[in-house]
Every structure is written in C-alpha cells, then in structure tokens.
PDB file of N, CA and C in Angstrom:
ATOM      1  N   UNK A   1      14.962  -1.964  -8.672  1.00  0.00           N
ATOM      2  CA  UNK A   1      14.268  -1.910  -7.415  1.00  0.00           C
ATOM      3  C   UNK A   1      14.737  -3.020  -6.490  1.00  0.00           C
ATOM      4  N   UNK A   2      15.908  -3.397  -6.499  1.00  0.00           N
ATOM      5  CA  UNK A   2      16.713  -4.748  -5.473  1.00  0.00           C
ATOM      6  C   UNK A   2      17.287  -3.955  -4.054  1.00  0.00           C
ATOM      7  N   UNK A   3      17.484  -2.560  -4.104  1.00  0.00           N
ATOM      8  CA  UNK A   3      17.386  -2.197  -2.582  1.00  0.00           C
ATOM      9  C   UNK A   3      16.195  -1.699  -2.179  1.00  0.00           C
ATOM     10  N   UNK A   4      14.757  -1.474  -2.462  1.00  0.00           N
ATOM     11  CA  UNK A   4      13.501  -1.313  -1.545  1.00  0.00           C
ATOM     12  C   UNK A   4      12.488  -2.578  -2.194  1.00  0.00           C
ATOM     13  N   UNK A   5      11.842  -2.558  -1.172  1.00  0.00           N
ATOM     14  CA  UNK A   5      10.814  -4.560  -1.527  1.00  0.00           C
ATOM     15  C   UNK A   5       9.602  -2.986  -1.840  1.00  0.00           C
ATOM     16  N   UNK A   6       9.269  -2.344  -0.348  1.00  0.00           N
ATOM     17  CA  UNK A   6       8.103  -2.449   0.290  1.00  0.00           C
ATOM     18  C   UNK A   6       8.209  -0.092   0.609  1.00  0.00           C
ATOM     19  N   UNK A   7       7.157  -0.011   0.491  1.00  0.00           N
ATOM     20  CA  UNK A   7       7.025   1.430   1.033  1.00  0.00           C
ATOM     21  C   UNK A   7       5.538   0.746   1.649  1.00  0.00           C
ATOM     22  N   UNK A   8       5.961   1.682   2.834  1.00  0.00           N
ATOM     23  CA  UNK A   8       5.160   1.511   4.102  1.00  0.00           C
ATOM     24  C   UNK A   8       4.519   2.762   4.598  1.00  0.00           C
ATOM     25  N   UNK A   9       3.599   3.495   5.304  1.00  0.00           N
ATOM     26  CA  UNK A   9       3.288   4.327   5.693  1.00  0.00           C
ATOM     27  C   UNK A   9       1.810   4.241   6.250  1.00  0.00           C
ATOM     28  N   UNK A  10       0.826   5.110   7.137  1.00  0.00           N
ATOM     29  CA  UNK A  10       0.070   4.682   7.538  1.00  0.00           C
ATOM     30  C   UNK A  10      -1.000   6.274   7.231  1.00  0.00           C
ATOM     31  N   UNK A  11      -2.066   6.271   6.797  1.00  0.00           N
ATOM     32  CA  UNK A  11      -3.152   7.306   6.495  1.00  0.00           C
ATOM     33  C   UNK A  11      -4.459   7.182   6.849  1.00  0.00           C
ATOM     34  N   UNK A  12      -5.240   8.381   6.978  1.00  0.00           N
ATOM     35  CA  UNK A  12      -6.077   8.908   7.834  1.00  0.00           C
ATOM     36  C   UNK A  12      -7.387   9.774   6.794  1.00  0.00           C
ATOM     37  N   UNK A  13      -8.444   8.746   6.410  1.00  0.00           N
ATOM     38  CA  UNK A  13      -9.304   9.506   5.370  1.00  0.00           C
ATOM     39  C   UNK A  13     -10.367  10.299   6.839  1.00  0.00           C
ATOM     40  N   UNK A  14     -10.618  11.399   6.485  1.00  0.00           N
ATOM     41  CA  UNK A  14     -11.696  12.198   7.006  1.00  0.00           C
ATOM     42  C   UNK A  14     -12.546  11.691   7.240  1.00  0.00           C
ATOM     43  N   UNK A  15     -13.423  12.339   8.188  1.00  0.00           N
ATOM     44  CA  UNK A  15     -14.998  11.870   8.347  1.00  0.00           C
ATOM     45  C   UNK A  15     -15.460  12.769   7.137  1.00  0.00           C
ATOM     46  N   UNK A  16     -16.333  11.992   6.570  1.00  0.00           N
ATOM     47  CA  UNK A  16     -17.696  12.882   5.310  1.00  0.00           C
ATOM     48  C   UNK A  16     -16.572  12.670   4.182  1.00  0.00           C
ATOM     49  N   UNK A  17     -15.030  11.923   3.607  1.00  0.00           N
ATOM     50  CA  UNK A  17     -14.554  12.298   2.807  1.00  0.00           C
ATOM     51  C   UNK A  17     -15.425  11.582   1.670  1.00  0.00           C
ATOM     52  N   UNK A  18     -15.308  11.597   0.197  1.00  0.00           N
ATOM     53  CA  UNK A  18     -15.849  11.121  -0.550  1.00  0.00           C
ATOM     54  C   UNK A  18     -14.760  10.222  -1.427  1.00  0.00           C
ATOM     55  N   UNK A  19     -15.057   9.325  -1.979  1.00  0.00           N
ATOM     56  CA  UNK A  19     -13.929   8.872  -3.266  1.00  0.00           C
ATOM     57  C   UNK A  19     -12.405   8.519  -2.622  1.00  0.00           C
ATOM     58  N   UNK A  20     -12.421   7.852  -1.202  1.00  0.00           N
ATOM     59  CA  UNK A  20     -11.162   7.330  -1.115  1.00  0.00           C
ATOM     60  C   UNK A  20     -10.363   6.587  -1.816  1.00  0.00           C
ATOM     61  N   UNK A  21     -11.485   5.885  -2.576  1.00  0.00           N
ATOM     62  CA  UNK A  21     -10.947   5.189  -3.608  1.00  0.00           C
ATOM     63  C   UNK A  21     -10.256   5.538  -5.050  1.00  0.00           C
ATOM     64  N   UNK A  22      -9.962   7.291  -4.990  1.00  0.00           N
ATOM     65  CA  UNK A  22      -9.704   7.479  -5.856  1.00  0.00           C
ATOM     66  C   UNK A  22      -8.187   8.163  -5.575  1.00  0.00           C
ATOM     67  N   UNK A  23      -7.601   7.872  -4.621  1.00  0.00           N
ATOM     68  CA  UNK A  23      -6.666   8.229  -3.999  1.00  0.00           C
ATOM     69  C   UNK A  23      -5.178   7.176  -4.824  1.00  0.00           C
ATOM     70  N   UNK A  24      -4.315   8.062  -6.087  1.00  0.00           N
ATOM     71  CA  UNK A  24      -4.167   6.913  -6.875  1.00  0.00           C
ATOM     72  C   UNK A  24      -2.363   6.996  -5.945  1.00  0.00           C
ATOM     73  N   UNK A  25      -1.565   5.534  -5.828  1.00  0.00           N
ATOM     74  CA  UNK A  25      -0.069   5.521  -5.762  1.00  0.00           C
ATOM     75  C   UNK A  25       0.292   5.705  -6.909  1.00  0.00           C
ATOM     76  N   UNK A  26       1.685   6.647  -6.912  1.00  0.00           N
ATOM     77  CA  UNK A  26       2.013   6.592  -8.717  1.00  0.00           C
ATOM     78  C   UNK A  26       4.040   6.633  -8.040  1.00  0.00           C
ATOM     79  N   UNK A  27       4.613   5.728  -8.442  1.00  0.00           N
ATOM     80  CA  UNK A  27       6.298   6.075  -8.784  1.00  0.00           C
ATOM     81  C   UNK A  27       6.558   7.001  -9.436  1.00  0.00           C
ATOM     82  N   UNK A  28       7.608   7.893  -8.891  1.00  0.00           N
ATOM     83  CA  UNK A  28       7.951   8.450 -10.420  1.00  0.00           C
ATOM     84  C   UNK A  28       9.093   7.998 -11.075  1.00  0.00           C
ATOM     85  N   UNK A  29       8.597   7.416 -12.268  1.00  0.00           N
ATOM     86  CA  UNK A  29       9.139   6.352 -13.003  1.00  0.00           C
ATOM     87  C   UNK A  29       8.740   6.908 -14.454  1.00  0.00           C
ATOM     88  N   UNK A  30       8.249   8.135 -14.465  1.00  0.00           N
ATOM     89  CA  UNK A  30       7.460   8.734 -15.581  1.00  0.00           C
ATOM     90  C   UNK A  30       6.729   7.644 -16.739  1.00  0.00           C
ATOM     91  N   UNK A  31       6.029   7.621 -15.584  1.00  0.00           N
ATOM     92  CA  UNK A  31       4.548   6.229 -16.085  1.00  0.00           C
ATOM     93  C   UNK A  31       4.612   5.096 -16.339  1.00  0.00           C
ATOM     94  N   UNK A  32       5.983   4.158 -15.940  1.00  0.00           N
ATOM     95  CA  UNK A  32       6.625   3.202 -16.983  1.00  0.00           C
ATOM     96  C   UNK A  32       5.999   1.792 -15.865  1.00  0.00           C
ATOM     97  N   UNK A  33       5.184   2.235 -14.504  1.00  0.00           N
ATOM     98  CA  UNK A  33       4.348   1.422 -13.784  1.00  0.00           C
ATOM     99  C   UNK A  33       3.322   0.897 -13.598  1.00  0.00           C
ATOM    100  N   UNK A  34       2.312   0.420 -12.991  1.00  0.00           N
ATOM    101  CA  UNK A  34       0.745   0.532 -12.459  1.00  0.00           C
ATOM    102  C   UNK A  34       0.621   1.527 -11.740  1.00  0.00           C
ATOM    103  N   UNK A  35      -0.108   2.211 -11.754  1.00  0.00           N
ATOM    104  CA  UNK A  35      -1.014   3.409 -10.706  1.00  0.00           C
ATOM    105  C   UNK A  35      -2.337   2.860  -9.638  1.00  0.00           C
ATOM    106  N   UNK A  36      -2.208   1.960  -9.407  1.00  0.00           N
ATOM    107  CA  UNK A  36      -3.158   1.366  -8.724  1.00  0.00           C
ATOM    108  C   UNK A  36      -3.512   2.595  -7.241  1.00  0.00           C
ATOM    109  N   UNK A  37      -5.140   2.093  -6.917  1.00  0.00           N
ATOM    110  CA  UNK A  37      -5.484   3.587  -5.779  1.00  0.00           C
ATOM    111  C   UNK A  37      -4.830   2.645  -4.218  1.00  0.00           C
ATOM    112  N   UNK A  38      -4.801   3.987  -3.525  1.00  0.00           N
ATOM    113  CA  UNK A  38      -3.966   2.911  -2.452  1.00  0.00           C
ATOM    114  C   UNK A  38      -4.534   2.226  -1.728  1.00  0.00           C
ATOM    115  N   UNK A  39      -6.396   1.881  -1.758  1.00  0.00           N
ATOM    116  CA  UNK A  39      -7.024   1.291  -1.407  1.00  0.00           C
ATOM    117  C   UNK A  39      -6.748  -0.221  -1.285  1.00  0.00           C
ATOM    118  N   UNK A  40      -6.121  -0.281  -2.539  1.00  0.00           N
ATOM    119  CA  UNK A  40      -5.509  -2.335  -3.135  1.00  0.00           C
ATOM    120  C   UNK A  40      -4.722  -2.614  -2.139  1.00  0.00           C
ATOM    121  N   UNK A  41      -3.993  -1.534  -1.525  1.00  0.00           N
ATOM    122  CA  UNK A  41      -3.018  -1.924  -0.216  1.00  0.00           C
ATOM    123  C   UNK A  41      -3.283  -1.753   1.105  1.00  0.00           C
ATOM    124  N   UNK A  42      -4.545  -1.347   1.442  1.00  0.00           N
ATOM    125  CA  UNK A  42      -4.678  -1.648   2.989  1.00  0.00           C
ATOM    126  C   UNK A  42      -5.261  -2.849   2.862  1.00  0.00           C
ATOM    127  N   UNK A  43      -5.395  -3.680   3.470  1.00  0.00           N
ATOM    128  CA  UNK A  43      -5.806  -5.233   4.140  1.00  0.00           C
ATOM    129  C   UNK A  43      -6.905  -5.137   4.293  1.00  0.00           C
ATOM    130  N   UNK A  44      -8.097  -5.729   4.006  1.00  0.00           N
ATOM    131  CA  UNK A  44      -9.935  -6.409   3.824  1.00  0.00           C
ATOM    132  C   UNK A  44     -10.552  -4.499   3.568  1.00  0.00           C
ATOM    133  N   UNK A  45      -9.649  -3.810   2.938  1.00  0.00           N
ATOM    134  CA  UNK A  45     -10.383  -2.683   2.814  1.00  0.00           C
ATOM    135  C   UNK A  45     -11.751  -2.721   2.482  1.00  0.00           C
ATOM    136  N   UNK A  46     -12.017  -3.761   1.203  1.00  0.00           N
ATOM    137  CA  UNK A  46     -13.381  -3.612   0.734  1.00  0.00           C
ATOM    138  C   UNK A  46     -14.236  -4.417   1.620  1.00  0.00           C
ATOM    139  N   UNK A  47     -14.226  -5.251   2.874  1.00  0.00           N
ATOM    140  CA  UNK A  47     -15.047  -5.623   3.840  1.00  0.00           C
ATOM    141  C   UNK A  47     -14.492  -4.916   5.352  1.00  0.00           C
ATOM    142  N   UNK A  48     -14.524  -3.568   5.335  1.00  0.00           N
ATOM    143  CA  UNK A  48     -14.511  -3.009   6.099  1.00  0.00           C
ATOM    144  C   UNK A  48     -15.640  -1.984   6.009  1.00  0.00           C
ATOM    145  N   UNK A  49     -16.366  -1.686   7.351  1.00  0.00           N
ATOM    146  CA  UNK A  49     -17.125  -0.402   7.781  1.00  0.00           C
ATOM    147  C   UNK A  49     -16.699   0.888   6.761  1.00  0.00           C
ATOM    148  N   UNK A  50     -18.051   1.592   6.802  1.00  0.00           N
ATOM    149  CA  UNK A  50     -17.520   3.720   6.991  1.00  0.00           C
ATOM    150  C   UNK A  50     -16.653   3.238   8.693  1.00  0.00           C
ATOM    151  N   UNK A  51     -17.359   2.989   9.611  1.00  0.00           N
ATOM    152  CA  UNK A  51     -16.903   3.608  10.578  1.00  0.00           C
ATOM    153  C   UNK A  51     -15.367   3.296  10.769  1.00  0.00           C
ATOM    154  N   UNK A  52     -15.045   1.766  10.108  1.00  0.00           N
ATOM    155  CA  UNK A  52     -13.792   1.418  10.068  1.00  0.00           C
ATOM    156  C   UNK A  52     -12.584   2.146   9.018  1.00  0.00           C
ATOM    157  N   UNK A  53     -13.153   2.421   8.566  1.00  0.00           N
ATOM    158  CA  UNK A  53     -12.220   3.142   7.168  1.00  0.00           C
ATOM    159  C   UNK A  53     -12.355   4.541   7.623  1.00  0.00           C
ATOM    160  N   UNK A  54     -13.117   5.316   8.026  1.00  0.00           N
ATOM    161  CA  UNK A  54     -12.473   7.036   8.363  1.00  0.00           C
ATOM    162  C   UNK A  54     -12.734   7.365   9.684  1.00  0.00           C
ATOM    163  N   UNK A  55     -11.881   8.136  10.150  1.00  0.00           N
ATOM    164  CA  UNK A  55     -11.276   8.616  11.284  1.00  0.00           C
ATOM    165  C   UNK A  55     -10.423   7.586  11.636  1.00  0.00           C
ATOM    166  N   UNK A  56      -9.646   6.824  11.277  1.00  0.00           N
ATOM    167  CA  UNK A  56      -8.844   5.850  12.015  1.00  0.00           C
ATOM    168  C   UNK A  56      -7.503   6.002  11.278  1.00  0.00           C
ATOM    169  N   UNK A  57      -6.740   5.461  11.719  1.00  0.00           N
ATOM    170  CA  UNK A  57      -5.327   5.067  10.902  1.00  0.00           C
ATOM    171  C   UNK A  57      -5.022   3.993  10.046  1.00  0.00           C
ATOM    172  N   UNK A  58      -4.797   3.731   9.101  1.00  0.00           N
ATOM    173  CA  UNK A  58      -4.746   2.501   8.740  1.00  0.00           C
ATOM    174  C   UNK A  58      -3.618   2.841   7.922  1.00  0.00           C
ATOM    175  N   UNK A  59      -2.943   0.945   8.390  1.00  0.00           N
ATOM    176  CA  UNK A  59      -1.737   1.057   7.477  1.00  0.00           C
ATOM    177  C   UNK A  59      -1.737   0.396   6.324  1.00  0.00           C
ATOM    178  N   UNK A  60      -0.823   1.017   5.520  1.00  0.00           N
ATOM    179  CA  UNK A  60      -0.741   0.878   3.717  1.00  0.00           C
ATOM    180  C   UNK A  60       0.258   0.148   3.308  1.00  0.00           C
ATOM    181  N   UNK A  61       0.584  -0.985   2.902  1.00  0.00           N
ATOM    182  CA  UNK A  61       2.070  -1.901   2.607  1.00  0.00           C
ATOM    183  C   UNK A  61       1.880  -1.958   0.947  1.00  0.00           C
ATOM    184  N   UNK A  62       2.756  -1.086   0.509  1.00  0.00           N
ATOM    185  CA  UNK A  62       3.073  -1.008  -1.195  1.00  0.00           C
ATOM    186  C   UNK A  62       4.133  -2.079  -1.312  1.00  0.00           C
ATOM    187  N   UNK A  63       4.109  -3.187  -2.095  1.00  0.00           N
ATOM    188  CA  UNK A  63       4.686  -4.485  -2.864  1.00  0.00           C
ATOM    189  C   UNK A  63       5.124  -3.765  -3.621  1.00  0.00           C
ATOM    190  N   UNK A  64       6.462  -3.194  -4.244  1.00  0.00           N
ATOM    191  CA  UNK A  64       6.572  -2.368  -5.100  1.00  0.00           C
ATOM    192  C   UNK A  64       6.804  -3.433  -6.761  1.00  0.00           C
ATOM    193  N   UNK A  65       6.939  -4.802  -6.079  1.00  0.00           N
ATOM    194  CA  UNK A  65       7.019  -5.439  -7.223  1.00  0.00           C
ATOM    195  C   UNK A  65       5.765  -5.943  -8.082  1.00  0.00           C
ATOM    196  N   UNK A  66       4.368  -5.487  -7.521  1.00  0.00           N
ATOM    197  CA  UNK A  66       3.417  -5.398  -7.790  1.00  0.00           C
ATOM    198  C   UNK A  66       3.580  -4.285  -8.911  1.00  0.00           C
ATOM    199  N   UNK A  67       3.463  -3.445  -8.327  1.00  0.00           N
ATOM    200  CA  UNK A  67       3.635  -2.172 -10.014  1.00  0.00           C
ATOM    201  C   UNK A  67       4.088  -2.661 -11.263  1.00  0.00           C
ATOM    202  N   UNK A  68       4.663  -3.734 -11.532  1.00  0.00           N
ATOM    203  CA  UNK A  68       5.828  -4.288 -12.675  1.00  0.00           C
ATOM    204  C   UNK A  68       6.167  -2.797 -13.093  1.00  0.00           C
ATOM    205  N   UNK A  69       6.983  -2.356 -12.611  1.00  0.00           N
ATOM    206  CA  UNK A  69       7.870  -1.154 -13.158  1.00  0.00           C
ATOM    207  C   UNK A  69       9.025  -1.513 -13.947  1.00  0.00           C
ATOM    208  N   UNK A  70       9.147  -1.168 -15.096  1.00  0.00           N
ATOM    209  CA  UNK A  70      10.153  -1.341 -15.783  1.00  0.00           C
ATOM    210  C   UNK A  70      11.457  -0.488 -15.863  1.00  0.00           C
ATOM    211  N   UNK A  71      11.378   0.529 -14.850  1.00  0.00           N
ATOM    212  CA  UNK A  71      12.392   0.926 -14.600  1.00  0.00           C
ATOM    213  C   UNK A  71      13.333   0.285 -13.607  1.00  0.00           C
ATOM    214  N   UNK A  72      14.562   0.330 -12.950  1.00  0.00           N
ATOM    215  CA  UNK A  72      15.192  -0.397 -12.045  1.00  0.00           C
ATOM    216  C   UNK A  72      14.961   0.779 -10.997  1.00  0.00           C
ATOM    217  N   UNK A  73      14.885   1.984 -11.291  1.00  0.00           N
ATOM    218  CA  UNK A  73      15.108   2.761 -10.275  1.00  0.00           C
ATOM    219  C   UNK A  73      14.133   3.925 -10.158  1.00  0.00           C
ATOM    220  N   UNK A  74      13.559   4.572  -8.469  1.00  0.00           N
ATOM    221  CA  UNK A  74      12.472   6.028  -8.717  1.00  0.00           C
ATOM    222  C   UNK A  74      13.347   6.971  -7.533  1.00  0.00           C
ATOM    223  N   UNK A  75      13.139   8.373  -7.809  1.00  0.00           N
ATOM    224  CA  UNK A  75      13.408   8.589  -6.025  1.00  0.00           C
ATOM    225  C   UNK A  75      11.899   9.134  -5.946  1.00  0.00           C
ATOM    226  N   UNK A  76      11.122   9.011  -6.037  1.00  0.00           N
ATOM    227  CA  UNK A  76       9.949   9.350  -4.873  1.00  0.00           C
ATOM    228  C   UNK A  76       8.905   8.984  -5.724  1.00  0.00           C
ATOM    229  N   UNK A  77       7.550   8.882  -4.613  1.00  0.00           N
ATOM    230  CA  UNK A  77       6.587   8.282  -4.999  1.00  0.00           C
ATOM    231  C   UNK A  77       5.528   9.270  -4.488  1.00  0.00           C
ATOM    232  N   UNK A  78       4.201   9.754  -5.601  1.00  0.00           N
ATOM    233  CA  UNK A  78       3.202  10.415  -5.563  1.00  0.00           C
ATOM    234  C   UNK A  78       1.767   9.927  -5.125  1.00  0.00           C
ATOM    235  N   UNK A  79       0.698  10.526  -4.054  1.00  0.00           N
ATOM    236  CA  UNK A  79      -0.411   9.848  -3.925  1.00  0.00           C
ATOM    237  C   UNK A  79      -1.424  11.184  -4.779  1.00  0.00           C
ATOM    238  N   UNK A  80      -1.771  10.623  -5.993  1.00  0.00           N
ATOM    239  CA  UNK A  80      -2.493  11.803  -6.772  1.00  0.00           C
ATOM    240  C   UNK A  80      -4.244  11.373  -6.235  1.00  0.00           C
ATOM    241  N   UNK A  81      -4.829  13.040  -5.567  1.00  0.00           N
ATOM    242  CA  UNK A  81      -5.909  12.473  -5.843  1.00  0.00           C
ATOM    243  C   UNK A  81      -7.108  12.929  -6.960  1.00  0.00           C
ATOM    244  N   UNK A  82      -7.616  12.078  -7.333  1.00  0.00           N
ATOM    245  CA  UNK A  82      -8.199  11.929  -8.388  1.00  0.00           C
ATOM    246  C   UNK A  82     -10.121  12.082  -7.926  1.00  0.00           C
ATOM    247  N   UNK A  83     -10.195  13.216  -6.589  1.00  0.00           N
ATOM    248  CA  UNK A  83     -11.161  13.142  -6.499  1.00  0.00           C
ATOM    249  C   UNK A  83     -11.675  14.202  -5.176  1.00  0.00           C
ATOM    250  N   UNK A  84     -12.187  13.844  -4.420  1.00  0.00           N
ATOM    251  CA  UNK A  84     -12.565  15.423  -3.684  1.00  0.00           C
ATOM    252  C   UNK A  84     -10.801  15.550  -2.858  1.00  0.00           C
ATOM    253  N   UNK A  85     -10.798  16.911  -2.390  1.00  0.00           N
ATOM    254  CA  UNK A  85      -9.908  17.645  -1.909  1.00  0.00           C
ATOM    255  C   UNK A  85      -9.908  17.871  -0.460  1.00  0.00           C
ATOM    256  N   UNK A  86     -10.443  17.293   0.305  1.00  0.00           N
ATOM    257  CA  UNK A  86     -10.647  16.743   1.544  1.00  0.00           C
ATOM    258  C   UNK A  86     -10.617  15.759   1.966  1.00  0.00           C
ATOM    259  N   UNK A  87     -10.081  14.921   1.249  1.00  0.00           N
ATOM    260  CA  UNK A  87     -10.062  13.743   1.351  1.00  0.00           C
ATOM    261  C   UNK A  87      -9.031  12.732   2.685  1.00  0.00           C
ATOM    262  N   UNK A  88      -8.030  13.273   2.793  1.00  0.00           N
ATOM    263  CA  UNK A  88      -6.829  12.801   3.412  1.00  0.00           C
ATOM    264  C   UNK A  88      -6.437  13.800   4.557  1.00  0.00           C
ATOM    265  N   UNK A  89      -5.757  13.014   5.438  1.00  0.00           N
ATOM    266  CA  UNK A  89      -4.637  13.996   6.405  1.00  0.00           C
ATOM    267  C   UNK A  89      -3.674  12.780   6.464  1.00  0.00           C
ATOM    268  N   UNK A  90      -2.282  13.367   6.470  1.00  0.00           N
ATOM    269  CA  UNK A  90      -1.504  12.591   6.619  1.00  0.00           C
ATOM    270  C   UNK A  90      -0.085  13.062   7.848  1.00  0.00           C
TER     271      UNK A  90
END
C-alpha cells in the first residue's frame, strides 16, 4: 500500500435512516484487514447532531494504514451494510 496513503470520498445518510453506524469499510484484501464502520472516519461524528449527520454531505478520509492490512496490495474497496437498506445515497 506505498502508492495510496488515503481513500477519500464524501456520503449522504437519509433523513429517518437507521444504523449508520453499521455502514462497515471493508478492502478487498479477502479479510486480511480491519473492517471498521465508516463512521470512525468522518471527524467529531459521535458529537454531532441527527440534524448534522443526515441530509448533509459529509466527508470520509480512510487512513488506509489504519486497517493494518497485511496485504501490500487491493483493487477496490467495499461499504457493506450491515443494517437497514435505506440507509445511504451516494
């Protein structure tokens, strides 16, 4: 992982969604990472509003050296969710 630091992108939970927090990042690295939810990566998520956390945009900065992946290399990365099905627009 010495050519990407960082995956970046920015997401949009619904009004009324439930269980954002269950919204998991996964490499595919066929499991050899952390799965952490992508909540750990937006900034004061857990002292933020409802009103601040859905309907808005917020951006997501993945540390990929956070995962300790033991692979050197992924080509793509999965957001599994692990919880209602309305959850996201992206």
């Amino acid at each position: 992982m010495n050519e990407v630091r960082t995956i970046e992108f920015d997401i949009n939970f619904a009004a009324g969604a439930t269980g954002p927090e269950n919204l998991i990042f996964i490499l595919d690295d066929v499991g050899q990472s952390a799965e952490p939810t992508v909540d750990t990566f937006i900034p004061n998520w857990n002292g933020m509003t409802d009103e601040e956390r859905y309907q808005h945009w917020l951006h997501v900065s993945v540390d990929l050296q956070s995962l300790h992946s033991v692979s050197a290399r992924f080509n793509r990365f999965l957001l599994f969710n692990n919880g209602d099905s309305s959850l996201i627009s992206m």
